[in-house]
N, C-alpha and C. Protein backbone atom coordinates (compact mmCIF):
# COMPACT_ATOMS: atom_id res chain seq x y z
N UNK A 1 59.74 107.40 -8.78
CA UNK A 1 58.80 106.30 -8.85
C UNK A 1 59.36 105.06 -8.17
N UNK A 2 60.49 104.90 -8.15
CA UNK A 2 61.12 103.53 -7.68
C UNK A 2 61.07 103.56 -6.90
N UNK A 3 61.11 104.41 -5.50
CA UNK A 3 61.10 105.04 -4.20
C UNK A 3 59.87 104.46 -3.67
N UNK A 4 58.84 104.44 -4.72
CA UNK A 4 57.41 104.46 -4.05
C UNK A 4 57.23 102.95 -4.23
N UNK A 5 58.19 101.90 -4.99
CA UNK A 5 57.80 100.68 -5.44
C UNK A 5 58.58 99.95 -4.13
N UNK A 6 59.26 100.22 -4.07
CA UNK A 6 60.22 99.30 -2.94
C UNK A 6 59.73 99.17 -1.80
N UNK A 7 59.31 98.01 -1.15
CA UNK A 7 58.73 97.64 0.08
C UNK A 7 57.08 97.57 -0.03
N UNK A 8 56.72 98.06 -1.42
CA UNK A 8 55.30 98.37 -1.46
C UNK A 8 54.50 97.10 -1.19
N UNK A 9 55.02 95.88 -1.58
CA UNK A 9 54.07 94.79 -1.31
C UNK A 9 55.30 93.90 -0.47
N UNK A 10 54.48 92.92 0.55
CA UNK A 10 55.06 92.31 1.65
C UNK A 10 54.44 91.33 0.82
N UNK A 11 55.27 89.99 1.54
CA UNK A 11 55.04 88.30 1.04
C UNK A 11 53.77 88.38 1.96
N UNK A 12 52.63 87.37 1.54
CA UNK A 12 51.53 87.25 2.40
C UNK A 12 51.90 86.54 3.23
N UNK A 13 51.33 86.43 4.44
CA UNK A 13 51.31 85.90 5.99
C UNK A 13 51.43 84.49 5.05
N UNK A 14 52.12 83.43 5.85
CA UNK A 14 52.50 82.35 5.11
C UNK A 14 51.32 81.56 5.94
N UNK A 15 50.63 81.70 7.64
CA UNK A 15 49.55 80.89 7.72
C UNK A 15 48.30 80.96 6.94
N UNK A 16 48.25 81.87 6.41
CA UNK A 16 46.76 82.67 5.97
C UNK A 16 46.62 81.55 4.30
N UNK A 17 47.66 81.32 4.21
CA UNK A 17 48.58 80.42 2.35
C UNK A 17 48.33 78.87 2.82
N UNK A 18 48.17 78.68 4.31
CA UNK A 18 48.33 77.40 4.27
C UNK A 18 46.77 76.15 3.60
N UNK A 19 46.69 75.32 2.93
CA UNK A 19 46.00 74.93 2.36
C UNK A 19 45.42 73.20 2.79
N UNK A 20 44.50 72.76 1.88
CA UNK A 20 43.95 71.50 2.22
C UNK A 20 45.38 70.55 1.76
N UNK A 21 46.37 71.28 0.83
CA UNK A 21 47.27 70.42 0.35
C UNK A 21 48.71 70.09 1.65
N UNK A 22 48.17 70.58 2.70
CA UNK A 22 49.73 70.39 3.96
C UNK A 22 50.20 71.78 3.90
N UNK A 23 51.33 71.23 4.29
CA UNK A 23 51.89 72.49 4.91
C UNK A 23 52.59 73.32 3.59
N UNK A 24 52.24 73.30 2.51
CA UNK A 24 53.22 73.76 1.85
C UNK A 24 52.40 75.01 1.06
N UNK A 25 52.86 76.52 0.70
CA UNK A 25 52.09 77.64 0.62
C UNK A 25 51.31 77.33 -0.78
N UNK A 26 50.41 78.17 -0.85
CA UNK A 26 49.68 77.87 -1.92
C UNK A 26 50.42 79.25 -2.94
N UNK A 27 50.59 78.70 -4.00
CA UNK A 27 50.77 79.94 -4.76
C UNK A 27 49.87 80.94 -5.12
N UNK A 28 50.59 81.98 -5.36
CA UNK A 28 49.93 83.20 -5.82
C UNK A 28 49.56 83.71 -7.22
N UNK A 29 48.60 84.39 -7.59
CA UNK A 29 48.61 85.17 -8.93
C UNK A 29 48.61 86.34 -8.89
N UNK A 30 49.79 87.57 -9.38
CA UNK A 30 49.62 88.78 -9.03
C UNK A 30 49.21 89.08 -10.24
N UNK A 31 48.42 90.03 -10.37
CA UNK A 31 47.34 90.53 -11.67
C UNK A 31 47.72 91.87 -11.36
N UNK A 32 48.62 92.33 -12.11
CA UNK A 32 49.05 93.63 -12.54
C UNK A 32 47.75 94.39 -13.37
N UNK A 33 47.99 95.75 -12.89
CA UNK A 33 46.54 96.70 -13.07
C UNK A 33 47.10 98.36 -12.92
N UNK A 34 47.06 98.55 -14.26
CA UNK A 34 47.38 99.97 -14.29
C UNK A 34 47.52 99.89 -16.05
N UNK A 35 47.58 101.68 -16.15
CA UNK A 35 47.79 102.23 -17.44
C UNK A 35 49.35 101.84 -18.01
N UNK A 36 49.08 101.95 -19.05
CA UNK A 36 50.99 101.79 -19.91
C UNK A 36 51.18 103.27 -19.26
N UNK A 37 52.86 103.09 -18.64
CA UNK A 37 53.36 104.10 -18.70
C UNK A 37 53.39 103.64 -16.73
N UNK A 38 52.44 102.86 -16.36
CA UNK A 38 52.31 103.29 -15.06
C UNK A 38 53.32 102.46 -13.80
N UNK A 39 54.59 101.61 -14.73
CA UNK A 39 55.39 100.99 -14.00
C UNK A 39 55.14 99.68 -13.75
N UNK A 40 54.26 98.86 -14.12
CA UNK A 40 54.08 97.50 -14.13
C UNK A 40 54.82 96.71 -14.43
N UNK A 41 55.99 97.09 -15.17
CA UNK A 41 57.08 95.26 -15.60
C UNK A 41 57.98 96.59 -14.51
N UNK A 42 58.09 97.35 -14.17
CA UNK A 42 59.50 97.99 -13.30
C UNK A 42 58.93 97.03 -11.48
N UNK A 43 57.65 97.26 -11.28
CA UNK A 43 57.13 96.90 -10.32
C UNK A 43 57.74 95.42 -9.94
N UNK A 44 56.92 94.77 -11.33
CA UNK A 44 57.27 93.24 -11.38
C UNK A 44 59.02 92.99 -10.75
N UNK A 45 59.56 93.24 -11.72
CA UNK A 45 60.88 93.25 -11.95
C UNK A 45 61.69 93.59 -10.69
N UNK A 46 60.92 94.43 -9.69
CA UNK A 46 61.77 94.93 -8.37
C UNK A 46 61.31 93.97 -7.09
N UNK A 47 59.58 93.99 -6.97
CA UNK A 47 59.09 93.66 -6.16
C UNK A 47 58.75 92.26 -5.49
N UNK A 48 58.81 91.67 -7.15
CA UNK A 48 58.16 90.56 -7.37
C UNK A 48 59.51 89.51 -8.46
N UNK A 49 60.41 89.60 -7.98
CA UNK A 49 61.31 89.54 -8.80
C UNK A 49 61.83 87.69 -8.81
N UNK A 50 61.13 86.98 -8.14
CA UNK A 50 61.44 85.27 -7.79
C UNK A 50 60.24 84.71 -8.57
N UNK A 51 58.77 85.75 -9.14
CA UNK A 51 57.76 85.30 -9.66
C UNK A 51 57.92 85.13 -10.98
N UNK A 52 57.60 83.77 -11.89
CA UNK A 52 57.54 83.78 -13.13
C UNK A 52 56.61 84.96 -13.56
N UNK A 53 57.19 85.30 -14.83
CA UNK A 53 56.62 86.74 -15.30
C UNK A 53 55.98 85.86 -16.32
N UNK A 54 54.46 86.44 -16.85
CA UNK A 54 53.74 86.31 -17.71
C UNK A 54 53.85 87.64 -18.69
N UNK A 55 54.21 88.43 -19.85
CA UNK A 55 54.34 89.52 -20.16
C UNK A 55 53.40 89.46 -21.68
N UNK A 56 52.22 90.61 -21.71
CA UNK A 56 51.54 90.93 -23.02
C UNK A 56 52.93 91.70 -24.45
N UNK A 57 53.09 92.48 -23.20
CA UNK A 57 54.32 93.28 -23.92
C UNK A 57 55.82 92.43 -24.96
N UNK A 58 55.93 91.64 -23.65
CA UNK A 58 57.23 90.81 -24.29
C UNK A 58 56.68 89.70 -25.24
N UNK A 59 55.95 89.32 -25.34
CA UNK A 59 55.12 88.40 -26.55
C UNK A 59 54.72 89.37 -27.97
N UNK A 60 54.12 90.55 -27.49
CA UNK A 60 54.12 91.05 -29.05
C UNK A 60 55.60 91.58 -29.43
N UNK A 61 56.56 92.04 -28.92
CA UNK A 61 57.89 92.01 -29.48
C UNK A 61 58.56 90.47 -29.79
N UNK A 62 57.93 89.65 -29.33
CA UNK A 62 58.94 88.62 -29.77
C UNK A 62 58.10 88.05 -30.97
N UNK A 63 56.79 88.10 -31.03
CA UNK A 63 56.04 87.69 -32.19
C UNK A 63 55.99 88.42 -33.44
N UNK A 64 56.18 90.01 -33.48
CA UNK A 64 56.53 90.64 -34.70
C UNK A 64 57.37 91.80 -34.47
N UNK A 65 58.30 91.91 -33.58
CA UNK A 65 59.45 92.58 -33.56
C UNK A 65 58.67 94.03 -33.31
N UNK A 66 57.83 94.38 -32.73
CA UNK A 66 56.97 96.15 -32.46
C UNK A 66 55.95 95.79 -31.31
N UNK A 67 56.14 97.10 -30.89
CA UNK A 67 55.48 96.86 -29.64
C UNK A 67 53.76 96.81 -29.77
N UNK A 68 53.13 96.39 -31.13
CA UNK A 68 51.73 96.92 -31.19
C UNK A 68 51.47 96.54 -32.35
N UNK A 69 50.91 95.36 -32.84
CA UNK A 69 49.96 94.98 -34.29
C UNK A 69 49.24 94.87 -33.94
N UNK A 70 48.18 95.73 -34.68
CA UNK A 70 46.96 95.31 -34.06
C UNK A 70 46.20 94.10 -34.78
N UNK A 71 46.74 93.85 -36.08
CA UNK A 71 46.19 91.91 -36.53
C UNK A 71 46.79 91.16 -35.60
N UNK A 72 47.79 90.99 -35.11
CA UNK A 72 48.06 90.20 -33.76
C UNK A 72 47.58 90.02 -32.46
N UNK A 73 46.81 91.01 -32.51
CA UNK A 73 46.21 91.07 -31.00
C UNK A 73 45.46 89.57 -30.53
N UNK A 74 44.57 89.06 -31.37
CA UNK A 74 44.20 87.90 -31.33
C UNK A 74 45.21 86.94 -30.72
N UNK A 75 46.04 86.80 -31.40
CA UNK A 75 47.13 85.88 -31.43
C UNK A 75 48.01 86.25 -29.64
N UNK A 76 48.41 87.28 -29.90
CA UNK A 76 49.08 87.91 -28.32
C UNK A 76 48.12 87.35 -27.43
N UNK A 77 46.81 87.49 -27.35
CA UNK A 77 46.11 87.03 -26.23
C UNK A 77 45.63 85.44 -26.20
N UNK A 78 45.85 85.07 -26.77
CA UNK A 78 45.75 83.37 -27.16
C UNK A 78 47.09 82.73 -26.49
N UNK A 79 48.11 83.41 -27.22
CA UNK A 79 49.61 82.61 -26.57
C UNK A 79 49.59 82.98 -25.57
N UNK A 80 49.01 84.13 -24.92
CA UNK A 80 49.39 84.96 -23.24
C UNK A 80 48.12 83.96 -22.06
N UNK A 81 46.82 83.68 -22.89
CA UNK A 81 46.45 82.74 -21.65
C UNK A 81 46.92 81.02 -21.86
N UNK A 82 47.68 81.18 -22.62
CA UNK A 82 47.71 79.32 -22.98
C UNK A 82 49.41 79.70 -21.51
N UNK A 83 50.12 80.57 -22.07
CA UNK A 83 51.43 80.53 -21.12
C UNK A 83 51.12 80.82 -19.86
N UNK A 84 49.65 81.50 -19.45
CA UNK A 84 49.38 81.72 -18.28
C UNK A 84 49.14 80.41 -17.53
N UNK A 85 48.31 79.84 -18.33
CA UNK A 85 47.47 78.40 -17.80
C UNK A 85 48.77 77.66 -17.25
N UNK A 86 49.77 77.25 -18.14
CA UNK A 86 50.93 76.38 -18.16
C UNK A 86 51.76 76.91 -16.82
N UNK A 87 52.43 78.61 -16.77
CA UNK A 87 52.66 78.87 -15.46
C UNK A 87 51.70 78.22 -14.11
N UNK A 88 51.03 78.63 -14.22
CA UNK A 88 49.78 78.08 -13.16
C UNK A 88 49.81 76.96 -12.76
N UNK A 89 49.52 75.71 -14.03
CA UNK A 89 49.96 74.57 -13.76
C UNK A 89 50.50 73.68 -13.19
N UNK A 90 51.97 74.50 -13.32
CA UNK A 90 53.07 73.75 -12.62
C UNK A 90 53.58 74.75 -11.51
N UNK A 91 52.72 76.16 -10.94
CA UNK A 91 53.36 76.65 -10.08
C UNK A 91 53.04 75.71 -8.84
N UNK A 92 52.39 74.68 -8.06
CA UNK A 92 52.09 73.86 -7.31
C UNK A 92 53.30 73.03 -6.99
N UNK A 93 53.75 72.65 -8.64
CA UNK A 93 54.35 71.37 -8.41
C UNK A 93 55.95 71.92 -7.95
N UNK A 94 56.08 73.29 -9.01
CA UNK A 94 57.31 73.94 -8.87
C UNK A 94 57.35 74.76 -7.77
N UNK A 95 56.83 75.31 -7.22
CA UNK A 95 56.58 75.77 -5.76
C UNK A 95 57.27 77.66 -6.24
N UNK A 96 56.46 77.95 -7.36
CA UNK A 96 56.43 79.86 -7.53
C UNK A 96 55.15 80.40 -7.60
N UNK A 97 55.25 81.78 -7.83
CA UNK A 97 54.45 82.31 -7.98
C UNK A 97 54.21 82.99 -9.64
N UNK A 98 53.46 83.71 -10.20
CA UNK A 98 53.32 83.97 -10.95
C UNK A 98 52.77 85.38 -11.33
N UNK A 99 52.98 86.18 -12.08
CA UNK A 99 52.71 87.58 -12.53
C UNK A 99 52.09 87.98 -13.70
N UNK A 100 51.35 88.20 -14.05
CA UNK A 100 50.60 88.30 -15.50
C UNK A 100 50.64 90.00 -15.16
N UNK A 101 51.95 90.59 -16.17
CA UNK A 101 51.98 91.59 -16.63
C UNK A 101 51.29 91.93 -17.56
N UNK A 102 50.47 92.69 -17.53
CA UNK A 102 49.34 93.37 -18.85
C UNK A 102 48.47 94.64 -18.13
N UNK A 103 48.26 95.31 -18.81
CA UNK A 103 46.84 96.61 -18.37
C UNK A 103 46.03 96.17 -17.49
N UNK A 104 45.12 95.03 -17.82
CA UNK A 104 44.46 94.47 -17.23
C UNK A 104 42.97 95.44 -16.29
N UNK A 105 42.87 96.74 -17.40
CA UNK A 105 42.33 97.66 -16.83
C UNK A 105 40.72 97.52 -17.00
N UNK A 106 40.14 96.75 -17.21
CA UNK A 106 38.70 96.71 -17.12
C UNK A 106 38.07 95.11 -16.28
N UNK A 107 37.54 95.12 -15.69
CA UNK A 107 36.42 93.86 -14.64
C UNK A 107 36.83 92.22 -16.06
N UNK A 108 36.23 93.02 -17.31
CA UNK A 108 36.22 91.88 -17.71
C UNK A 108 37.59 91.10 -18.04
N UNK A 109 39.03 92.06 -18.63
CA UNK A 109 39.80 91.40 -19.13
C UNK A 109 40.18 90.74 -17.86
N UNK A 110 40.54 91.23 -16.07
CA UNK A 110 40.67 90.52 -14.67
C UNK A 110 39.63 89.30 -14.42
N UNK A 111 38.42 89.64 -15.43
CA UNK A 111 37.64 88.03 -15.13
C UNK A 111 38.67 86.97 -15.31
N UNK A 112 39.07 86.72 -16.94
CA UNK A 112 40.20 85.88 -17.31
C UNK A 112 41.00 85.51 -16.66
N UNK A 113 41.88 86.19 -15.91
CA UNK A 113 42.95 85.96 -15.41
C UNK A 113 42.34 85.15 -14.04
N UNK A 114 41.41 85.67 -13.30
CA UNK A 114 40.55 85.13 -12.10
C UNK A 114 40.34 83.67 -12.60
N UNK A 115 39.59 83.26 -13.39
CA UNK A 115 39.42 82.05 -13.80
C UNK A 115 40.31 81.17 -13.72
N UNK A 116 41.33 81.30 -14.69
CA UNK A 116 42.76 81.01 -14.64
C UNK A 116 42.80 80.68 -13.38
N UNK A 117 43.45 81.54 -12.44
CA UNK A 117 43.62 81.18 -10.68
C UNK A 117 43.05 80.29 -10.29
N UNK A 118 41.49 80.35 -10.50
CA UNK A 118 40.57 79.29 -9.88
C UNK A 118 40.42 78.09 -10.30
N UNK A 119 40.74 77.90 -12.00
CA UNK A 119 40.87 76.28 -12.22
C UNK A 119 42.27 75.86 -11.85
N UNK A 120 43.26 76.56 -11.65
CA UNK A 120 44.32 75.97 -10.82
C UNK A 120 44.83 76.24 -9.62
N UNK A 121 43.27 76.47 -8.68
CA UNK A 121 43.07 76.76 -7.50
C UNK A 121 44.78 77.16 -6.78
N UNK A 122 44.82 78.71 -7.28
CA UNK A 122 45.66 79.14 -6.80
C UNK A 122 45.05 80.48 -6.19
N UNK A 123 45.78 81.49 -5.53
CA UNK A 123 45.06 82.44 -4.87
C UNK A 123 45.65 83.53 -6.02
N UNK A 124 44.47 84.81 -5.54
CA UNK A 124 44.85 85.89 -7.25
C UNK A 124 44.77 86.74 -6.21
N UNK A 125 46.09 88.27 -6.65
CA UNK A 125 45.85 89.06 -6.24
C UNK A 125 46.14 90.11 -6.99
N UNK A 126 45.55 91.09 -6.83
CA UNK A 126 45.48 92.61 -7.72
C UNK A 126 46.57 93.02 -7.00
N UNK A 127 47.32 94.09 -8.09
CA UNK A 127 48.40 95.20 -7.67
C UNK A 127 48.13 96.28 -8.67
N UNK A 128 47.10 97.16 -7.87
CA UNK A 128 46.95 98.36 -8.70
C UNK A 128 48.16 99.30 -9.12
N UNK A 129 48.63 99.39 -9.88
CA UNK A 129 49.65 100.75 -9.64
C UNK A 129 49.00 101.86 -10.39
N UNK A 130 48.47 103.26 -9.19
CA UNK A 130 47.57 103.55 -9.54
C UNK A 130 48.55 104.95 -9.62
N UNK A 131 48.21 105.40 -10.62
CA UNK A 131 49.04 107.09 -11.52
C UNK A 131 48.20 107.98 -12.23
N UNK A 132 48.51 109.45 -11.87
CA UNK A 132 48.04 109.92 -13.20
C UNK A 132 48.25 110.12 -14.15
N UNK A 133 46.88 109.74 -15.20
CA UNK A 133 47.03 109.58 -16.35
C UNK A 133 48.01 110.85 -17.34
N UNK A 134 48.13 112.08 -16.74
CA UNK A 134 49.25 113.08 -17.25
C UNK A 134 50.51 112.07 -17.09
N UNK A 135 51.28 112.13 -15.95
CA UNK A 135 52.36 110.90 -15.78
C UNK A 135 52.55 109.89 -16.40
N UNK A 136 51.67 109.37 -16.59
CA UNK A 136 51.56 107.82 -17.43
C UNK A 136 51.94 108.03 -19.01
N UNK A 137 51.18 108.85 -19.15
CA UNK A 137 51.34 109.79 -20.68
C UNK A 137 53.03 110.07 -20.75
N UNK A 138 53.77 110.69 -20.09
CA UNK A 138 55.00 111.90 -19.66
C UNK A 138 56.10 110.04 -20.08
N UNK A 139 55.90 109.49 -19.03
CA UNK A 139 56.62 108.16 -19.00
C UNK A 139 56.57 107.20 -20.27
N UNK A 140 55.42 107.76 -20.73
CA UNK A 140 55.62 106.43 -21.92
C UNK A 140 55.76 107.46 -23.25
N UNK A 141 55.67 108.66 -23.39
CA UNK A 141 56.38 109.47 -24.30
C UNK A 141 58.34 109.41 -24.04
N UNK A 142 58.65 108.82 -22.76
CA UNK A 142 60.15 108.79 -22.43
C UNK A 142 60.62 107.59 -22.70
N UNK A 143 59.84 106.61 -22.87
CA UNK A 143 60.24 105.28 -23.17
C UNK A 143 60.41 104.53 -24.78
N UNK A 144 61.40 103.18 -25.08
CA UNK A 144 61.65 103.59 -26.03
C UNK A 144 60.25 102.39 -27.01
N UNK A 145 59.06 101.38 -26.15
CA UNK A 145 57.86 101.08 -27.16
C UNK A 145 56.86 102.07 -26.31
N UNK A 146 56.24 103.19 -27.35
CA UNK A 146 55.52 103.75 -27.34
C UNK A 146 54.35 103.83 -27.51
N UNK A 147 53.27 104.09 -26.83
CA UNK A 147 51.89 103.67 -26.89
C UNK A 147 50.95 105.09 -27.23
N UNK A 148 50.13 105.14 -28.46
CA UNK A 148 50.17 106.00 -29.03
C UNK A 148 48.76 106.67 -28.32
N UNK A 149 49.07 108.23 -28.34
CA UNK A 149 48.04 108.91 -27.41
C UNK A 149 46.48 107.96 -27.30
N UNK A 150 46.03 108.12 -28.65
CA UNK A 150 44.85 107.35 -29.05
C UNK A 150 44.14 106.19 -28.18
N UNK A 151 45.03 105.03 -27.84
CA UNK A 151 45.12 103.94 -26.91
C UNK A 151 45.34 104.47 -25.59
N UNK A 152 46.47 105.31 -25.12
CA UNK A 152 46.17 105.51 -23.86
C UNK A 152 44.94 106.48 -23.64
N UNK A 153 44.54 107.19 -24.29
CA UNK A 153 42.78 107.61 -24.14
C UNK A 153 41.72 106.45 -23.98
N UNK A 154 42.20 105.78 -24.42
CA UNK A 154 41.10 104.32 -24.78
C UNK A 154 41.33 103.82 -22.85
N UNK A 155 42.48 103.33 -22.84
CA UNK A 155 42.88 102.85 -21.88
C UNK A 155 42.42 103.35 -20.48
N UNK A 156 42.54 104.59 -20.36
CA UNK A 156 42.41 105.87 -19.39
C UNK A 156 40.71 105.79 -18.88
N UNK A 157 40.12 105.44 -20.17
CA UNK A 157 38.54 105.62 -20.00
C UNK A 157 37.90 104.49 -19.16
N UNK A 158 39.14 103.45 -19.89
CA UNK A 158 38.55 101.92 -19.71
C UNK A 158 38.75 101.14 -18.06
N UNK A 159 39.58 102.28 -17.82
CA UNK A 159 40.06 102.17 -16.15
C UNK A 159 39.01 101.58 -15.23
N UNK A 160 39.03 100.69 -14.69
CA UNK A 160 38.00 100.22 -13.28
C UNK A 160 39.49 99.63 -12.20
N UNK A 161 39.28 100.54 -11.16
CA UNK A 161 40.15 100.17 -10.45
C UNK A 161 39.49 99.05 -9.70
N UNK A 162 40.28 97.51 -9.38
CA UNK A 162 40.14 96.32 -8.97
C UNK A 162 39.82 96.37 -7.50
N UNK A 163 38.90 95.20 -7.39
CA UNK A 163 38.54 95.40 -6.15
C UNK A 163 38.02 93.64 -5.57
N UNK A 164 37.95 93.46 -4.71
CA UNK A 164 38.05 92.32 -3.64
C UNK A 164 36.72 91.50 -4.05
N UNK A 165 35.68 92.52 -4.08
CA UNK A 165 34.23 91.64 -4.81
C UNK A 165 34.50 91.18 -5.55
N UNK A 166 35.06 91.42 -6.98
CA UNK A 166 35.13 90.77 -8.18
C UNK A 166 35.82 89.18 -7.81
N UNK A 167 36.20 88.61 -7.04
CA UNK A 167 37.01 87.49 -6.41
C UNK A 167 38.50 87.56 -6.13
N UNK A 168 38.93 88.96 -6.36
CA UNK A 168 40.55 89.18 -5.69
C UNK A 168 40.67 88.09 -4.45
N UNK A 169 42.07 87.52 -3.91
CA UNK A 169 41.79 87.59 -2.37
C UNK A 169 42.32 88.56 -1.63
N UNK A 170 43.22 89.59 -2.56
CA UNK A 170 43.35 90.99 -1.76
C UNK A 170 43.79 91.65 -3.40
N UNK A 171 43.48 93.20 -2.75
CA UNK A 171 44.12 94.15 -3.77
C UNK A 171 45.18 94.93 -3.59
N UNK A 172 46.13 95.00 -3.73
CA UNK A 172 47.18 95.98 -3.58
C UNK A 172 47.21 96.99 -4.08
N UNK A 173 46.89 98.45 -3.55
CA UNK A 173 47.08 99.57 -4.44
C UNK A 173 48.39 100.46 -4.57
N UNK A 174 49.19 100.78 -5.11
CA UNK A 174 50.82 101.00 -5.27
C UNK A 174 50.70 102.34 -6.13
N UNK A 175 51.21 103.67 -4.79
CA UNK A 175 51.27 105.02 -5.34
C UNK A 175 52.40 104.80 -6.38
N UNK A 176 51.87 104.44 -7.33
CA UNK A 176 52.87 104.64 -8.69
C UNK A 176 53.49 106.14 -9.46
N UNK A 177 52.79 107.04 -8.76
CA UNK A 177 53.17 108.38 -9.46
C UNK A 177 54.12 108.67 -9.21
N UNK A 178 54.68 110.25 -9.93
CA UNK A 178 55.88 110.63 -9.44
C UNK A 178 56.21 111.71 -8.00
């Protein structure tokens, strides 16, 4: 899998970034998009590795020590767009980019994150990492927070792979399999 991550996404053309604000690039939003299991914080972590990370995952372990309450869920997604907004914010002033690690597998939960981008008129882009769902399954039975069959069925169904209409300004699709 790592084989297939490395080199997979190039920095965007830096004229294409240039903005009403001068010469200086406009930041990015990469909107991670795939199943658990399908390499999204490995992606982050290799590819994208100078971008502040936004993580669903690392917020519910730090908020109740397990990878999955589901009375928290509320709460996980409350602190995850308030830290999104705040990245965003100051990626202008601080001159990064930003990564909102999460599933992010259906039109509507990518509305959110789109929004986000657009009130802090930054540019959003999708990075599908697109796997099969056998694999995805195989990988996160090998890993040590586990996501229980049940949810990745949920997940699997809930799949809409991202696309440029919805207001991407590009999509990246990333053979994530093995």
């Amino acid at each position: 899998m790592l084989g297939a991550l490395r080199g997979a996404v190039t920095r965007p053309d830096k004229k294409a970034e240039q903005t009403a604000r001068g010469s200086r690039a406009c930041p990015t939003l990469f909107v991670l998009v795939g199943l658990p299991g399908s390499g999204k914080t490995t992606y982050a972590r290799r590819a994208l590795p100078r971008c502040v990370r936004v993580s669903l995952d690392d917020l519910r372990l730090m908020l109740s020590g397990q990878p999955f309450e589901p009375k928290l869920e509320p709460l996980v997604a409350e602190i995850g767009t308030a830290a999104l907004d705040i990245a965003l914010a100051r990626a202008w002033r601080d001159g990064y980019d930003v990564v909102f690690d999460a599933t992010n597998v259906s039109r509507e939960l990518r509305r959110r994150s789109l929004d986000r981008a657009r009130a802090h008129g930054v540019r959003a882009v999708a990075v599908w990492l697109r796997v099969d769902p056998v694999v995805a399954r195989r990988r996160n039975r090998d890993r040590e927070r586990v996501v229980p069959d049940e949810a990745m069925d949920r997940f699997a169904s809930a799949l809409e792979p991202p696309t440029v209409e919805e207001g991407f300004d590009r999509v990246i699709e990333v053979d994530a399999g093995d």
